[in-house]
Each structure stands twice: as C-alpha cells, then as structure tokens.
Protein backbone atom coordinates (compact mmCIF):
# COMPACT_ATOMS: atom_id res chain seq x y z
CA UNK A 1 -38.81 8.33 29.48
CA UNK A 2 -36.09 10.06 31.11
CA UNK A 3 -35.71 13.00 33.25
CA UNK A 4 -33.53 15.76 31.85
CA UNK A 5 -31.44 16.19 35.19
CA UNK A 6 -30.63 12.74 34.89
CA UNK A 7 -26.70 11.60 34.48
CA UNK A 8 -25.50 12.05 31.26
CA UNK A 9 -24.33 8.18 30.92
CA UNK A 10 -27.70 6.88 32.19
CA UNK A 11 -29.50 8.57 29.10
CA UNK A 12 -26.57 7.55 27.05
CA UNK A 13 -27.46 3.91 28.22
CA UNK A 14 -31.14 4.49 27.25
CA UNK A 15 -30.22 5.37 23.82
CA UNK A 16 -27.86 2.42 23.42
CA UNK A 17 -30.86 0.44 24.52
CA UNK A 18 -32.99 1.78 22.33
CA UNK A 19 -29.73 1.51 19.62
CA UNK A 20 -29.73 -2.06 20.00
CA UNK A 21 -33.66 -2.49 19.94
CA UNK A 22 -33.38 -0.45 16.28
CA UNK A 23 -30.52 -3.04 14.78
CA UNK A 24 -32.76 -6.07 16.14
CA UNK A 25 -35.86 -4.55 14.00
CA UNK A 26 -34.55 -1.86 11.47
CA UNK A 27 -38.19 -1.12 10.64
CA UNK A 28 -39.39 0.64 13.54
CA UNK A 29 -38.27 3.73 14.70
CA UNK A 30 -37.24 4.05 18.24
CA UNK A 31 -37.60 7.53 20.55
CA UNK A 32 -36.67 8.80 23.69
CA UNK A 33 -38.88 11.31 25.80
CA UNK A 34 -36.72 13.83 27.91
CA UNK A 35 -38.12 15.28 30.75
CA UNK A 36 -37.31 18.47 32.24
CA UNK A 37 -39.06 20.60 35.35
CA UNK A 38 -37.63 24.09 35.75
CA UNK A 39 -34.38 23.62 33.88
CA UNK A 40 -33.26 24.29 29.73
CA UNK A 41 -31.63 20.50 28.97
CA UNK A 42 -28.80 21.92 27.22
CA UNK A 43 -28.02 19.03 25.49
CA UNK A 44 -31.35 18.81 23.18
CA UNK A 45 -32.13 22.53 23.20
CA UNK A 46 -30.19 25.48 22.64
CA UNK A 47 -30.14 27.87 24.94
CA UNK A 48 -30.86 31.15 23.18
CA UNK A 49 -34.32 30.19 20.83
CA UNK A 50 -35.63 27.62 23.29
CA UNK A 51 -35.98 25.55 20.61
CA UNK A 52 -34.38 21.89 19.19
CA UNK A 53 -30.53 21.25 18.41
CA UNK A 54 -30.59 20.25 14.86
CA UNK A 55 -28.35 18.12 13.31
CA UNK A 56 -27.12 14.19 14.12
CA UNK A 57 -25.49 14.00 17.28
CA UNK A 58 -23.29 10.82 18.90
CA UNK A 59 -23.41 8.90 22.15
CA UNK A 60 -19.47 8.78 23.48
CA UNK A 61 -20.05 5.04 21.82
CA UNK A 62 -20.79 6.62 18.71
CA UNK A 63 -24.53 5.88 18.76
CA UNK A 64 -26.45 8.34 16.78
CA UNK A 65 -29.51 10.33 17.49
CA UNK A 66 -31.18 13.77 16.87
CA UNK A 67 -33.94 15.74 18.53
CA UNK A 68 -36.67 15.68 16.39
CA UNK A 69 -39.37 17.82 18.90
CA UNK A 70 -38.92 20.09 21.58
CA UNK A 71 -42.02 21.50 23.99
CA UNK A 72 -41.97 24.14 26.01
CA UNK A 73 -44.47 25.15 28.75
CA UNK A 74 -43.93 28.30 30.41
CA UNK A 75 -45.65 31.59 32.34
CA UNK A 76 -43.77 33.52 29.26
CA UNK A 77 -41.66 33.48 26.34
CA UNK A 78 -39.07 35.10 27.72
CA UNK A 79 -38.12 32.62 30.61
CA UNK A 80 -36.54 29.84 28.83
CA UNK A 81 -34.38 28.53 31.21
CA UNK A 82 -37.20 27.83 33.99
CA UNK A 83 -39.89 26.21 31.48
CA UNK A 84 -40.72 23.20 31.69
CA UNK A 85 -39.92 20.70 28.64
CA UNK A 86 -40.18 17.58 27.24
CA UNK A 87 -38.24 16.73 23.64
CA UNK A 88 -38.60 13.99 21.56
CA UNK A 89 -35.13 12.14 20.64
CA UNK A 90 -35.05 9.53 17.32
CA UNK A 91 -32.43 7.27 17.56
CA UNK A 92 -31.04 6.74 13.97
C-alpha cells in the first residue's frame, strides 16, 4: 500500500517491485493499493467522472500497469477532488 501523495518515483519503485515479483512467478497476479485522503490522484483517476483511467499505462522504465478499481468515499457526488480514495493497480 501506498499513499497517493506519495513521490511519483517511490510508487514507480513499488510497481517495479511488484514487476519483478510477477516475472519471478508469472502465475500470480500482483496489485498495488493507492491511498488517497482529501485529494483526486490524478494519475489513476480522471479528474472529471471520478472514476478509473483505462487503458495500459508505463512506469518511466517501461513497466506496465493499469487501474483496474477505483473507490470513492465522499459527503457527495459532486466533490470529487476532496473524496477520499483508494484504487486498485494490476501490474501486467
């Protein structure tokens, strides 16, 4: 688990982790949990429907991963960018 305010290299290092853990057993399927409190991560949800960005997406090492879930907990559905989430990244 990571938070979502983290540094954008130290979830990149996660995923490589988690990259390397996949190659080493190419059976199981390895995830990442984002964290955020108060603030839309950009980088696994988009902005305007609150909701996952589709689509395979690359590490700057070219490690690929996608955003398979996205949660949202919030006083309405109208305040996106101060829910709270959590989203579920597969690396592939």
């Amino acid at each position: 688990m990571k938070r979502g305010k983290a540094a954008t290299k130290l979830i990149e290092d996660d995923i490589k982790k988690l990259a390397r853990v996949k190659e080493a057993n190419p059976a199981i399927r390895c995830f990442l949990i984002i964290g955020s409190e108060g603030k839309l991560p950009s980088r696994f949800v988009d902005s305007k429907t609150g909701k996952a960005i589709r689509g395979v997406q690359e590490t700057s090492d070219g490690v690929r991963y996608k955003v398979t879930r996205v949660c949202k907990a919030a006083a309405s559905f109208e305040k996106k960018e101060s829910a709270m989430y959590v989203c579920l990244v597969e690396v592939i």
